[in-house]
N, C-alpha and C. Protein backbone atom coordinates (compact mmCIF):
# COMPACT_ATOMS: atom_id res chain seq x y z
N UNK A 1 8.35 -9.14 6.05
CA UNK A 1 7.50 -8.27 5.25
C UNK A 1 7.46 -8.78 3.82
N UNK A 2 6.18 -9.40 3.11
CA UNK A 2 5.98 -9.21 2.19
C UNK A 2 6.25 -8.28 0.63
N UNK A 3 7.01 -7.80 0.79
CA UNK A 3 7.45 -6.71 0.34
C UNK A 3 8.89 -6.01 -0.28
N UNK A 4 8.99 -5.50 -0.99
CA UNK A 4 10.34 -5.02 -1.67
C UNK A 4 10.51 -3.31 -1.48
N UNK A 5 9.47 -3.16 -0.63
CA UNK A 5 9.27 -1.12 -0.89
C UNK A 5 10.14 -1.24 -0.27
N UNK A 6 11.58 0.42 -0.46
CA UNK A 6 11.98 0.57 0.21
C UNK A 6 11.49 1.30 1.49
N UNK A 7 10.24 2.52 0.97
CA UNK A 7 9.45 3.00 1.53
C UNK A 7 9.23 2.25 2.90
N UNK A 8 8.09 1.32 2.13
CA UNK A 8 7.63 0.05 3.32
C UNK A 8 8.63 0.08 4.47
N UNK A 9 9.93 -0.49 4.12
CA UNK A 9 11.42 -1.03 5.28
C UNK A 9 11.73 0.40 5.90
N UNK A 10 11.16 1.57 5.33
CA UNK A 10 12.08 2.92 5.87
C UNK A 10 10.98 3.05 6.93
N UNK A 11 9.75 2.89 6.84
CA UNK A 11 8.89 3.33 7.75
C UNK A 11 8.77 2.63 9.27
N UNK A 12 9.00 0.89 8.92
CA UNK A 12 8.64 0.26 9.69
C UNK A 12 10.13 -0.12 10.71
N UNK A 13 11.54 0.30 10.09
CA UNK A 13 12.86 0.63 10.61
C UNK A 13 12.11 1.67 11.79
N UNK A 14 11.90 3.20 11.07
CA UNK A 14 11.38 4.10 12.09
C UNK A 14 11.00 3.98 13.42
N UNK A 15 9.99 3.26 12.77
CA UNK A 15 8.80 2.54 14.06
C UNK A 15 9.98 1.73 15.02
N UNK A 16 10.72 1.03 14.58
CA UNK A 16 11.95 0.60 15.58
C UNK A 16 11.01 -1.24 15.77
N UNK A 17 10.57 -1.54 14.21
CA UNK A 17 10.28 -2.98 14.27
C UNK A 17 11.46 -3.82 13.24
N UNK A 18 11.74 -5.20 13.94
CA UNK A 18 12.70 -5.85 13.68
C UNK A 18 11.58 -6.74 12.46
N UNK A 19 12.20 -6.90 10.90
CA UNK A 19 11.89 -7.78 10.13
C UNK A 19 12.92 -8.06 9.28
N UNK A 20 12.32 -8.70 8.13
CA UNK A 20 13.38 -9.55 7.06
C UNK A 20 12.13 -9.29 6.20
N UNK A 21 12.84 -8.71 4.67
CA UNK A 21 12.10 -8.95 3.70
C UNK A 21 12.15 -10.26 2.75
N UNK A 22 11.24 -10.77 2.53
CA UNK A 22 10.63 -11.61 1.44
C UNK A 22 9.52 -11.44 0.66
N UNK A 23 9.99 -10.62 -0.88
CA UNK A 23 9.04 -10.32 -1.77
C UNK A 23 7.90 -11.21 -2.00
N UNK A 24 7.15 -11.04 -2.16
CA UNK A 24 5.59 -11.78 -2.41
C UNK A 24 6.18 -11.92 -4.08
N UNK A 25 5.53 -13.08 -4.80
CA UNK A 25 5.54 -13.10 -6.07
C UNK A 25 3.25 -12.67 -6.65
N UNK A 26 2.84 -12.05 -5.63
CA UNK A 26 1.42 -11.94 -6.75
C UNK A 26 1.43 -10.76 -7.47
N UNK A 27 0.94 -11.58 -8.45
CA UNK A 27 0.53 -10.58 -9.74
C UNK A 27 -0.66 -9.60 -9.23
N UNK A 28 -0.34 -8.09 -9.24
CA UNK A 28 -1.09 -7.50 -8.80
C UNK A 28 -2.13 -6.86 -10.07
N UNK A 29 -3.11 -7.85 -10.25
CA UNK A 29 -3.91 -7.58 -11.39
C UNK A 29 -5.65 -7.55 -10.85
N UNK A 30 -6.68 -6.73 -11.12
CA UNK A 30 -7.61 -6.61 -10.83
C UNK A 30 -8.59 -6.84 -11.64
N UNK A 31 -9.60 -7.77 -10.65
CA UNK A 31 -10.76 -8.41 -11.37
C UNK A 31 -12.33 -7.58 -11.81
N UNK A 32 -12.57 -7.74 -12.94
CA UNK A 32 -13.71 -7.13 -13.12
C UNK A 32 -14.73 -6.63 -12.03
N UNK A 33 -15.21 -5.46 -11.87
CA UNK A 33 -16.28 -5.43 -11.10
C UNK A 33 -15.77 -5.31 -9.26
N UNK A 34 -14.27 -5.35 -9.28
CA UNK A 34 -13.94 -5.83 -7.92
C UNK A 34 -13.80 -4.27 -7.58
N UNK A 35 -14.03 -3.66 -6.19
CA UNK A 35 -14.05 -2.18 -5.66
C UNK A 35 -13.03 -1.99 -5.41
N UNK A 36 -12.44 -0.89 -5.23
CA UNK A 36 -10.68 -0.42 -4.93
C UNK A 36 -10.65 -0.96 -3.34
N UNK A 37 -11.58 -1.07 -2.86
CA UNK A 37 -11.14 -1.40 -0.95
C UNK A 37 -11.16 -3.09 -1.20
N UNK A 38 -11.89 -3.73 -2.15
CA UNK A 38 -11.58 -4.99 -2.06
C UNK A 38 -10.46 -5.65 -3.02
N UNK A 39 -9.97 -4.47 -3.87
CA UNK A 39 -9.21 -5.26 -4.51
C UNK A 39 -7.05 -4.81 -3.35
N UNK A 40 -7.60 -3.46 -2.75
CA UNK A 40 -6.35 -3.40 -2.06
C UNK A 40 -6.28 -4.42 -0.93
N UNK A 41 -7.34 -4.86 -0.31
CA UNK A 41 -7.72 -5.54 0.43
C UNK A 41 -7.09 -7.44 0.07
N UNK A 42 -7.58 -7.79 -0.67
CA UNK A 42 -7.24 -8.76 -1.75
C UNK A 42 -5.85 -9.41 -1.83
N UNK A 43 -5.09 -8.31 -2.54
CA UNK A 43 -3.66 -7.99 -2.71
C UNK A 43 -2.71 -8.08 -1.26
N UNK A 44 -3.48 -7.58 -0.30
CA UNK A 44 -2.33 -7.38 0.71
C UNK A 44 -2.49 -8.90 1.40
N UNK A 45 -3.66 -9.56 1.10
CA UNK A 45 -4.05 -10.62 2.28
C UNK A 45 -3.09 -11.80 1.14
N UNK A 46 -3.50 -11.97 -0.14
CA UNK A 46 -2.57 -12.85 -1.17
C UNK A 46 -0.75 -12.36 -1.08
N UNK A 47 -0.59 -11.35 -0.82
CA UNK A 47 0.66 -10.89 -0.61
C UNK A 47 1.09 -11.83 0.92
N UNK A 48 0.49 -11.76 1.56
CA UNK A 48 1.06 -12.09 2.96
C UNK A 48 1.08 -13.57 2.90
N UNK A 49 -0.24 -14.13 2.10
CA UNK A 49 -0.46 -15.93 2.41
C UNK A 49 0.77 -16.27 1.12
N UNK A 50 0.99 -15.97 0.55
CA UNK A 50 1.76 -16.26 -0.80
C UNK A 50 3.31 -16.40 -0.01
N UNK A 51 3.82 -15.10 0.79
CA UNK A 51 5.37 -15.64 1.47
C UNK A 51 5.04 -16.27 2.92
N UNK A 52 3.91 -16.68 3.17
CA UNK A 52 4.00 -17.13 4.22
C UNK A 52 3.49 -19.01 4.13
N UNK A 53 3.24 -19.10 3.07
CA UNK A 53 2.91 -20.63 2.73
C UNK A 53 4.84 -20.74 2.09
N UNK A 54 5.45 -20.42 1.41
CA UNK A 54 6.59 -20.24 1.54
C UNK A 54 7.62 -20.32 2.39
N UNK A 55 7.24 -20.34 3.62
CA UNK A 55 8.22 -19.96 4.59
C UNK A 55 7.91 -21.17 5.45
N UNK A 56 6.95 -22.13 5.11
CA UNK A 56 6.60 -23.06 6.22
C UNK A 56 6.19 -23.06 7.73
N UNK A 57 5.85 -23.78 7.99
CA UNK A 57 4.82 -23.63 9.42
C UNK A 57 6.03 -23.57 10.44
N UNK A 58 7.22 -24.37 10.70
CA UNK A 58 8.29 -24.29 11.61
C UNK A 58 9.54 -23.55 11.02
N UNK A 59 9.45 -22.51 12.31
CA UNK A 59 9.08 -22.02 13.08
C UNK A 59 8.00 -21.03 12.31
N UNK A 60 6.65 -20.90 13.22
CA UNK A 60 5.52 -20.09 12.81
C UNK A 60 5.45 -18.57 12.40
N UNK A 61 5.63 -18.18 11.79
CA UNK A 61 6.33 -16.86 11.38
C UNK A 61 5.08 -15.88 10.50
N UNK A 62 5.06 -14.57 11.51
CA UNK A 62 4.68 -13.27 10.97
C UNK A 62 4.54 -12.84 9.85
N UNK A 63 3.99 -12.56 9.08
CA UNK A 63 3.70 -11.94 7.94
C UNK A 63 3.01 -10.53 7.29
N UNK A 64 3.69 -9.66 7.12
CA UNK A 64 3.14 -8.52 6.71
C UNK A 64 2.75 -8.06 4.98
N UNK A 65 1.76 -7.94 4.73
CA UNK A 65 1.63 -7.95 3.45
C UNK A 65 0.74 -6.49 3.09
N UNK A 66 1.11 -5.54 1.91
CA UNK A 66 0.48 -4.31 1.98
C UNK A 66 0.29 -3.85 0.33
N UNK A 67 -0.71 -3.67 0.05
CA UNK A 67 -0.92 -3.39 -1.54
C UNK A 67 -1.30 -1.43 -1.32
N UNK A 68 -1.12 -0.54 -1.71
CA UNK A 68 -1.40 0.66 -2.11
C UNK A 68 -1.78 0.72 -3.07
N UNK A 69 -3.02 1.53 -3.97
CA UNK A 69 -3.56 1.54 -5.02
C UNK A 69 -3.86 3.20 -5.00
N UNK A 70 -4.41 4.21 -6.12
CA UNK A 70 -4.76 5.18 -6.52
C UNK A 70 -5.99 5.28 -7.02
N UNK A 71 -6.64 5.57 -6.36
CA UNK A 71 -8.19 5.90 -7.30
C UNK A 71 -8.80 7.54 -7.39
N UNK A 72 -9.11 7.83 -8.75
CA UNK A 72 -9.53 8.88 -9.26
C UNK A 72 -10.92 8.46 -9.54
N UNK A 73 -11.84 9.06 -8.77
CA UNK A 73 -13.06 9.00 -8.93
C UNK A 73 -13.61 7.25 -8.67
N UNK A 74 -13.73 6.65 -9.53
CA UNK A 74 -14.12 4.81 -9.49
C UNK A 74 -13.02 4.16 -10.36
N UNK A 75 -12.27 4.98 -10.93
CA UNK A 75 -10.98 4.72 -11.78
C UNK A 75 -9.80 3.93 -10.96
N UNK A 76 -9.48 2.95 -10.78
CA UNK A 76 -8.00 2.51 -10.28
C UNK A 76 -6.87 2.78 -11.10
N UNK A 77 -5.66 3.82 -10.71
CA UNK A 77 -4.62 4.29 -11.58
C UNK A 77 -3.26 3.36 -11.07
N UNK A 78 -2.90 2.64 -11.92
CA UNK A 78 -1.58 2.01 -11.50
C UNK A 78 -0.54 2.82 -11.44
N UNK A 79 0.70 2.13 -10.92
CA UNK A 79 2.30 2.56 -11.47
C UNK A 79 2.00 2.85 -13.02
N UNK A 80 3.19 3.65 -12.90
CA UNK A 80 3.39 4.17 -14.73
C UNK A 80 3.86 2.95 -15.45
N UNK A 81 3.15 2.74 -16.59
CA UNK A 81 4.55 1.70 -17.28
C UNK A 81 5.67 2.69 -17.80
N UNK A 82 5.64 3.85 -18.05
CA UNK A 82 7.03 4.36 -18.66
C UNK A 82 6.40 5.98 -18.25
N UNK A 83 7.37 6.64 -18.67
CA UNK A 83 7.76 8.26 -18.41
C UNK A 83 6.47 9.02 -18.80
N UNK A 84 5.76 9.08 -20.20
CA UNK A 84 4.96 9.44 -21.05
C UNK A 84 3.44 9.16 -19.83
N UNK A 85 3.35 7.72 -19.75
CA UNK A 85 2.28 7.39 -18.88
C UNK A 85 2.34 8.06 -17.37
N UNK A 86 3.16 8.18 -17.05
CA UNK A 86 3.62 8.91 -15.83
C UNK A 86 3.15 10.50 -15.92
N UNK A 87 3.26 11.24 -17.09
CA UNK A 87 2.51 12.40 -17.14
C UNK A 87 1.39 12.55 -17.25
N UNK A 88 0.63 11.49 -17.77
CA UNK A 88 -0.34 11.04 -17.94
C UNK A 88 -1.20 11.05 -16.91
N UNK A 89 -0.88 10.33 -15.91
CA UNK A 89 -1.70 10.13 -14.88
C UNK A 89 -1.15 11.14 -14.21
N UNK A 90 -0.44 12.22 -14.06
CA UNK A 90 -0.23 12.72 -13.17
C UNK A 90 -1.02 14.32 -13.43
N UNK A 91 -1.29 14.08 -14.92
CA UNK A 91 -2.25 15.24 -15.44
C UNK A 91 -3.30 15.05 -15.29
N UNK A 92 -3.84 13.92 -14.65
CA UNK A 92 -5.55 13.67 -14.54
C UNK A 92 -5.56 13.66 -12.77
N UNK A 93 -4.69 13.87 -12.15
CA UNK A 93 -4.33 13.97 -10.70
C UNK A 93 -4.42 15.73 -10.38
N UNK A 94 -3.99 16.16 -11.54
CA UNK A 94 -3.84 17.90 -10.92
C UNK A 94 -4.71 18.53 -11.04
N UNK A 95 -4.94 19.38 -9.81
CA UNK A 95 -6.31 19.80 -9.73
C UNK A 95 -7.22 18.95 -9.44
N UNK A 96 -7.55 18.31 -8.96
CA UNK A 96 -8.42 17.08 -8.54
C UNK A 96 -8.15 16.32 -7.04
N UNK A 97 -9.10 16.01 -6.54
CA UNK A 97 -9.40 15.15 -5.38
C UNK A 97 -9.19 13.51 -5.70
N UNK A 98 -7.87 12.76 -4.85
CA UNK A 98 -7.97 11.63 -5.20
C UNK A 98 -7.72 10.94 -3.84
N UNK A 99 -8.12 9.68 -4.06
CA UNK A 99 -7.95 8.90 -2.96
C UNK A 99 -6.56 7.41 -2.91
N UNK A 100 -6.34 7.63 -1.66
CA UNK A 100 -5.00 6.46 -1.43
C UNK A 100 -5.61 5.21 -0.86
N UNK A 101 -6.05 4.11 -0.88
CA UNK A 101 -5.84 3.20 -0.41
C UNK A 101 -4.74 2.14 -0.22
N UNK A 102 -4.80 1.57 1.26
CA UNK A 102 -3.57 0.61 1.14
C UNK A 102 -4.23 -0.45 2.13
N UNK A 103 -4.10 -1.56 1.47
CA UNK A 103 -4.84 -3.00 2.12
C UNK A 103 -3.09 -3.05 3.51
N UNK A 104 -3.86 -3.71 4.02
CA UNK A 104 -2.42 -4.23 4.73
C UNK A 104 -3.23 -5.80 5.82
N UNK A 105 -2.27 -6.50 5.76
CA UNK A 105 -2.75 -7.81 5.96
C UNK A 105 -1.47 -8.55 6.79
N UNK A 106 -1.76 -9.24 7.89
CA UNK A 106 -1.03 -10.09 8.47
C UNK A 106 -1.68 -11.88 8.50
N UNK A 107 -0.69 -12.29 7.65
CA UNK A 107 -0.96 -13.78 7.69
C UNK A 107 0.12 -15.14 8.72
N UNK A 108 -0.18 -15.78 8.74
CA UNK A 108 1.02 -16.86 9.30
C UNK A 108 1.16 -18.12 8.65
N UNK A 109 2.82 -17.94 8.88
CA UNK A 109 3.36 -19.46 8.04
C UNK A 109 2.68 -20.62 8.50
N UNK A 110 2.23 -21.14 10.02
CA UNK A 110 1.17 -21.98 10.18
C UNK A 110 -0.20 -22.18 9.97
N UNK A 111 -0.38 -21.62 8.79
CA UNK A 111 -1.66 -21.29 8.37
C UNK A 111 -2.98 -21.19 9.60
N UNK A 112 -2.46 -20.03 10.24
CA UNK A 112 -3.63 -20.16 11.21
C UNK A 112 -4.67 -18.90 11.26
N UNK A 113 -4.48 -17.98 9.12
CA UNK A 113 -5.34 -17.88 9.30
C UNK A 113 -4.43 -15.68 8.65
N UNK A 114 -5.81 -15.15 8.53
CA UNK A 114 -5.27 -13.59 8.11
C UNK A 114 -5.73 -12.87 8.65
N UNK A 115 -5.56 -11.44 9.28
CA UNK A 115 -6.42 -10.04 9.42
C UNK A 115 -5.57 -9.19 8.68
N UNK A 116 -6.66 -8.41 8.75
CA UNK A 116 -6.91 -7.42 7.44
C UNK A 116 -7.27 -6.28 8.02
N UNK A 117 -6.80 -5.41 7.16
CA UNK A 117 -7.67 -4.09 7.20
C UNK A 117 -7.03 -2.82 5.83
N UNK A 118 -8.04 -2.22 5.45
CA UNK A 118 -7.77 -1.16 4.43
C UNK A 118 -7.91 0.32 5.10
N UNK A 119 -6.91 1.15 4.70
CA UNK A 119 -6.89 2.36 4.88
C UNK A 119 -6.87 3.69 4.08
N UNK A 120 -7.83 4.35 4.15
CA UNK A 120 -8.40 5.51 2.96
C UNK A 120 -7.35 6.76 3.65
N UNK A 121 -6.94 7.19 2.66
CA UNK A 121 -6.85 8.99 2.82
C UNK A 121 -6.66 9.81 1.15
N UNK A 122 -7.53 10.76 1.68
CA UNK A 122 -7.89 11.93 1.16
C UNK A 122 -6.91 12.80 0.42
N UNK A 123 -6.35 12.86 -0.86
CA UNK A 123 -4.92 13.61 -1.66
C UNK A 123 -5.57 14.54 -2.46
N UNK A 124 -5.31 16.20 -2.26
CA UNK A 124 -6.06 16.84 -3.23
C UNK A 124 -4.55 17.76 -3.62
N UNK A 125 -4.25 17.56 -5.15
CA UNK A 125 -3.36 17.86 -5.93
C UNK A 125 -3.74 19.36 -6.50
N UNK A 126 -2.66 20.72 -6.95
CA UNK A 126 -3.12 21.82 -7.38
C UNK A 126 -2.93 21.68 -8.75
N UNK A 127 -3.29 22.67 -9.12
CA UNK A 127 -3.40 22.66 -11.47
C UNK A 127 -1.57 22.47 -11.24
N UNK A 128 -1.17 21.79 -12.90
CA UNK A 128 -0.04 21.69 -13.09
C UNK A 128 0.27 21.75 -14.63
N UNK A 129 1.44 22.92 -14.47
CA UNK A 129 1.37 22.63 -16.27
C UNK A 129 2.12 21.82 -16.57
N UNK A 130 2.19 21.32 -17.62
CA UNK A 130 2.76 20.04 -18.64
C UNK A 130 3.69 20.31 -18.40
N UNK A 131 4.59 21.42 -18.49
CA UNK A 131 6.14 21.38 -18.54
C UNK A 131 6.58 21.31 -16.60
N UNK A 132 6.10 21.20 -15.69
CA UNK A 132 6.05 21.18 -14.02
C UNK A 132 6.28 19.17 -14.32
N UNK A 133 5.29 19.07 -15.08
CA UNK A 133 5.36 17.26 -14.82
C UNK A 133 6.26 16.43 -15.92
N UNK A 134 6.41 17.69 -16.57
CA UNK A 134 7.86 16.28 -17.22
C UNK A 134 9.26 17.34 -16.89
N UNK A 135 9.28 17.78 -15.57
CA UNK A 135 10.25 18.20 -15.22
C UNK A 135 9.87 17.63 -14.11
N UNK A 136 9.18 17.19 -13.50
CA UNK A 136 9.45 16.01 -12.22
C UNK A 136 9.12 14.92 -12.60
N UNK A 137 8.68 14.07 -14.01
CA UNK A 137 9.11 12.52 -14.11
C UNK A 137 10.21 12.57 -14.42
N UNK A 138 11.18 13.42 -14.84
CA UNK A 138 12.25 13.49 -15.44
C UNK A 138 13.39 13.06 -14.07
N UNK A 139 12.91 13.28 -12.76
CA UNK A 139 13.83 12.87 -11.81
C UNK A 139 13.65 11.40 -11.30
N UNK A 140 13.28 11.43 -11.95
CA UNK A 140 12.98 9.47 -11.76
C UNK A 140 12.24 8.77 -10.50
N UNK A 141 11.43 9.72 -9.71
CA UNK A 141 10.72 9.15 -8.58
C UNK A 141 9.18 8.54 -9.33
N UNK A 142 8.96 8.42 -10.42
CA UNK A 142 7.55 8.14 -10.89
C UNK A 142 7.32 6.75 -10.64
N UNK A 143 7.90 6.21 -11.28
CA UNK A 143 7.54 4.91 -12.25
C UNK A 143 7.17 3.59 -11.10
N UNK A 144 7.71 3.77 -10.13
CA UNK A 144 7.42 2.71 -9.24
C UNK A 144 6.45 3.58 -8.07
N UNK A 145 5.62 3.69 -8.18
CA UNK A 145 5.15 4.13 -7.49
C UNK A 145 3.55 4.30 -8.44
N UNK A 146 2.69 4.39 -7.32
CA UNK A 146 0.93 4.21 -7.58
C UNK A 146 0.65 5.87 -7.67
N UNK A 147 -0.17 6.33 -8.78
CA UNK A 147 -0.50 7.53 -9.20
C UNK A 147 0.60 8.55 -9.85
N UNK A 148 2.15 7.54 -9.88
CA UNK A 148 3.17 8.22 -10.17
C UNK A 148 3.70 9.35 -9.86
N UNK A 149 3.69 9.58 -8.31
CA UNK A 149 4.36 10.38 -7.56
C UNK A 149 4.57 10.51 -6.26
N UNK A 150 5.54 11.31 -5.68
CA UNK A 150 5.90 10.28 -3.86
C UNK A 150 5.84 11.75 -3.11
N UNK A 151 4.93 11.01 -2.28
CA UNK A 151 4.54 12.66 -1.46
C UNK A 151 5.89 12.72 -0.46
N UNK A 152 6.71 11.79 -0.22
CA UNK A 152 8.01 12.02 0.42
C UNK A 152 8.87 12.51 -0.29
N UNK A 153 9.08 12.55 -1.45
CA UNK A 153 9.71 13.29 -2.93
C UNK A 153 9.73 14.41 -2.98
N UNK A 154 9.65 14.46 -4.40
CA UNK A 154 9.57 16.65 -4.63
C UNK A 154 8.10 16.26 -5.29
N UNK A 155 7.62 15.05 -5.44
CA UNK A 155 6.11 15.04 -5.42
C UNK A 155 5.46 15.72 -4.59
N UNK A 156 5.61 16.30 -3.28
CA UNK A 156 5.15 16.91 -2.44
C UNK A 156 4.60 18.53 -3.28
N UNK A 157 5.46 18.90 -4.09
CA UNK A 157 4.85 19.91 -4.32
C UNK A 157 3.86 20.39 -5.28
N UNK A 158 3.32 18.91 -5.65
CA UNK A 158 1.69 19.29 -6.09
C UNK A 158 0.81 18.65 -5.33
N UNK A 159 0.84 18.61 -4.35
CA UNK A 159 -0.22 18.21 -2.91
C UNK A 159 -0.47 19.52 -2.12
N UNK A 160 -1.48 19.39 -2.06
CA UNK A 160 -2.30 20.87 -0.96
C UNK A 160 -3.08 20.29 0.02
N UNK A 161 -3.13 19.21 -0.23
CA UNK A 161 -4.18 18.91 1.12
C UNK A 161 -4.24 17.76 1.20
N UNK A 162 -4.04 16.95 2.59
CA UNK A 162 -3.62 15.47 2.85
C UNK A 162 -4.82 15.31 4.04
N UNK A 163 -6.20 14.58 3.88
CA UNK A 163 -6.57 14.49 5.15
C UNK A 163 -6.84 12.47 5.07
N UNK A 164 -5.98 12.31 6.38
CA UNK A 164 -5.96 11.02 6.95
C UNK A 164 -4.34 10.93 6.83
N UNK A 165 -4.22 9.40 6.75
CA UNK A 165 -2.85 9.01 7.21
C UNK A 165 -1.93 9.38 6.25
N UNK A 166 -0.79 10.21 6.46
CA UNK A 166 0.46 10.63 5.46
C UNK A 166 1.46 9.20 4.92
N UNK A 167 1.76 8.58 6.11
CA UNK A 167 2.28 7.26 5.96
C UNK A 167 2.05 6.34 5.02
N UNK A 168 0.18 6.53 4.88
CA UNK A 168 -0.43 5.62 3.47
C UNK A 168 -0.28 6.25 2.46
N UNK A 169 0.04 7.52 1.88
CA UNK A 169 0.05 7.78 0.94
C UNK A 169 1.82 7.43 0.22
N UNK A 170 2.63 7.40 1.30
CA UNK A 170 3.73 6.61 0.99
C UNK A 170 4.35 5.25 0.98
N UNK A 171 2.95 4.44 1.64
CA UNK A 171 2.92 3.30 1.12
C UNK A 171 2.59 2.17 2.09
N UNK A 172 2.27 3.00 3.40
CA UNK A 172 1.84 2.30 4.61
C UNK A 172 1.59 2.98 5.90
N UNK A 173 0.72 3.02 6.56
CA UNK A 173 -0.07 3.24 7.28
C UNK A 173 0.53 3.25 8.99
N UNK A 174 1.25 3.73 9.19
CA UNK A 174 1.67 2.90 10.55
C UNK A 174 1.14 3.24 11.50
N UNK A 175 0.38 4.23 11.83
CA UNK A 175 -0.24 3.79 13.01
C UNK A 175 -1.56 3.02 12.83
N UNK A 176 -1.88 2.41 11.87
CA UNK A 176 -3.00 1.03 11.25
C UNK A 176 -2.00 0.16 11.45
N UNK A 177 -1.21 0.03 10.59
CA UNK A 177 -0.18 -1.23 10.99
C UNK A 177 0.20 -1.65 12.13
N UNK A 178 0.63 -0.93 13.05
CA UNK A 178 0.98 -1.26 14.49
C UNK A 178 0.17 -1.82 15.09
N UNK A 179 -1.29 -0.94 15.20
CA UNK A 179 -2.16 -2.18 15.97
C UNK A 179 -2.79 -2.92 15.09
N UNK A 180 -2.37 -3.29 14.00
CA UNK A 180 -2.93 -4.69 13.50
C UNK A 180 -1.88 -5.50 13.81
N UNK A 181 -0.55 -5.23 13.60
CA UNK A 181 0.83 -6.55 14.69
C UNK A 181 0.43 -6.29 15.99
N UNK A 182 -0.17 -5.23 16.71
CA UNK A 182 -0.39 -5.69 17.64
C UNK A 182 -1.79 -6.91 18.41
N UNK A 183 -2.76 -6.91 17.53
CA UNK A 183 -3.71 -7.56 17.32
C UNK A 183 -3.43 -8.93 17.02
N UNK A 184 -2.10 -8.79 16.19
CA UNK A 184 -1.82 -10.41 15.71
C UNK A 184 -1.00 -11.02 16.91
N UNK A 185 -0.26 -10.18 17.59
CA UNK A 185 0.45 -10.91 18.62
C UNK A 185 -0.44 -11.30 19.92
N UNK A 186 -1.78 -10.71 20.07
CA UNK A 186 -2.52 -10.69 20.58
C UNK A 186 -2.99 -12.03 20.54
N UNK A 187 -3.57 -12.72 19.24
CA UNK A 187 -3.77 -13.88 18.68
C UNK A 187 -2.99 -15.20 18.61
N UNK A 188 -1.79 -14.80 18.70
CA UNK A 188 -0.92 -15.67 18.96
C UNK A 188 -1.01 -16.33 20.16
N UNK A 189 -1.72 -16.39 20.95
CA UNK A 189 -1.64 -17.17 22.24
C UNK A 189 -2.91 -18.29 21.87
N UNK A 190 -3.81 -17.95 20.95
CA UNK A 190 -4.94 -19.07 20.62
C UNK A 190 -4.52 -19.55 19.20
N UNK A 191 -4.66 -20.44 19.24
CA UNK A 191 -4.30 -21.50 18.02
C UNK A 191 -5.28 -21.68 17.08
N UNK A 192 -6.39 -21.81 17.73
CA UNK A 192 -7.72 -21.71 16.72
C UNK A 192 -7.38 -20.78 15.50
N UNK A 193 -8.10 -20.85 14.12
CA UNK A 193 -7.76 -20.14 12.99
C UNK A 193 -8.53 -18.72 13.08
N UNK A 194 -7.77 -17.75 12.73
CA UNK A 194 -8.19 -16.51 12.46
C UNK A 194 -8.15 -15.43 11.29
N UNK A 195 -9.59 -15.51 10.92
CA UNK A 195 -9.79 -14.32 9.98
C UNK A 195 -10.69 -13.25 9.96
N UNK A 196 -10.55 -12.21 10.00
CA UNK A 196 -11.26 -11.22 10.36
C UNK A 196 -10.73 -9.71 9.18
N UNK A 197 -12.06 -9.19 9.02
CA UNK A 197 -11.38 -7.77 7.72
C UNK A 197 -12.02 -6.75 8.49
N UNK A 198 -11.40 -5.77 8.54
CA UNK A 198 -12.08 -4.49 8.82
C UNK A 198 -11.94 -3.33 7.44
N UNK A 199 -12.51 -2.51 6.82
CA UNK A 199 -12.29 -1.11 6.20
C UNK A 199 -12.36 -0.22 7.52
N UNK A 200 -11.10 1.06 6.91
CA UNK A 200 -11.07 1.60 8.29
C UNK A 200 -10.54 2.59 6.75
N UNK A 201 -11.24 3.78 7.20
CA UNK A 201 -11.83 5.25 6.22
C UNK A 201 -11.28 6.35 6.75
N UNK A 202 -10.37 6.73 6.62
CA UNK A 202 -10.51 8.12 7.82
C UNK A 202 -10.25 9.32 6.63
């Protein structure tokens, strides 16, 4: 797995799949003009080719790569850089309808190639007063995390309504993920190169 979430490793442990992490080094920075499904999209597929050109072609090796992003309206909201920003965005979150995307991407160390796919769900947050949100950045679940707050947390208790995958809003998707490893193992029997993207909205 591409990846350092602990999130990520807690979910995909669950699932009862065997990996090894190796952090991706990309800079997760977004290009002018680029849409939140192509830039999560983007991220997860450079996440996956980045430790998997790394890891070399022998033995041919799996790659999971997954970017999560926050969008408010056409706005992309990062991680907090610090505490202050963390209320910040978490005051333009309350009361409001926002959306989770998370690219997730399987590449291979034999370069033979990526699939893709992005996954939407639906986060609608209730009013919050100022003193509610710097009494929960104050517990330290913000800062690493996209929209600065963890619906597996005590972030949960400014969420009212979750429609689509719960999994993505904590940082991965697993029943998207599963059958995209299962799709890739699928592929593994043809050698020919494979790339293929789907958006998948729910």
């Amino acid at each position: 797995m591409a990846s350092a979430s602990p999130r990520r490793a807690r979910l995909l442990d669950e699932a009862g799949l065997s990996f090894r992490v190796v952090p991706s080094r990309v800079e997760e920075e977004e290009r002018p003009g680029e849409s939140a499904s192509a830039l999560a999209d983007r991220l997860a597929r450079e996440k996956a080719l980045d430790v998997a050109a790394r890891l070399g072609p022998e033995p041919a090796t799996r790659v999971l790569g997954a970017d999560t992003i926050v969008v408010l309206g056409d706005e992309v909201l990062g991680k907090p850089r610090d505490e202050s920003h963390a209320v910040e965005l978490l005051s333009r979150l309350a009361g409001n309808r926002h959306r989770v995307l998370t690219g997730i991407a399987v590449g291979w160390s034999d370069d033979r190639g990526v699939l893709s796919r992005v996954v939407t769900t639906e986060v609608t947050m209730r009013k919050a007063t100022r003193q509610e949100l710097l009494e929960y950045v104050a517990l330290g679940e913000s800062l690493d995390k996209a929209g600065g707050y963890a619906l597996q947390g005590a972030g949960s208790r400014f969420v009212v309504d979750v429609r689509g995958s719960r999994s993505n809003v904590i940082g991965l998707p697993l029943e998207e993920t599963l059958r995209l490893l299962d799709e890739a193992a699928g592929l593994e029997a043809d050698a020919s190169p494979a790339s293929r993207q789907e958006d998948l909205s729910r």
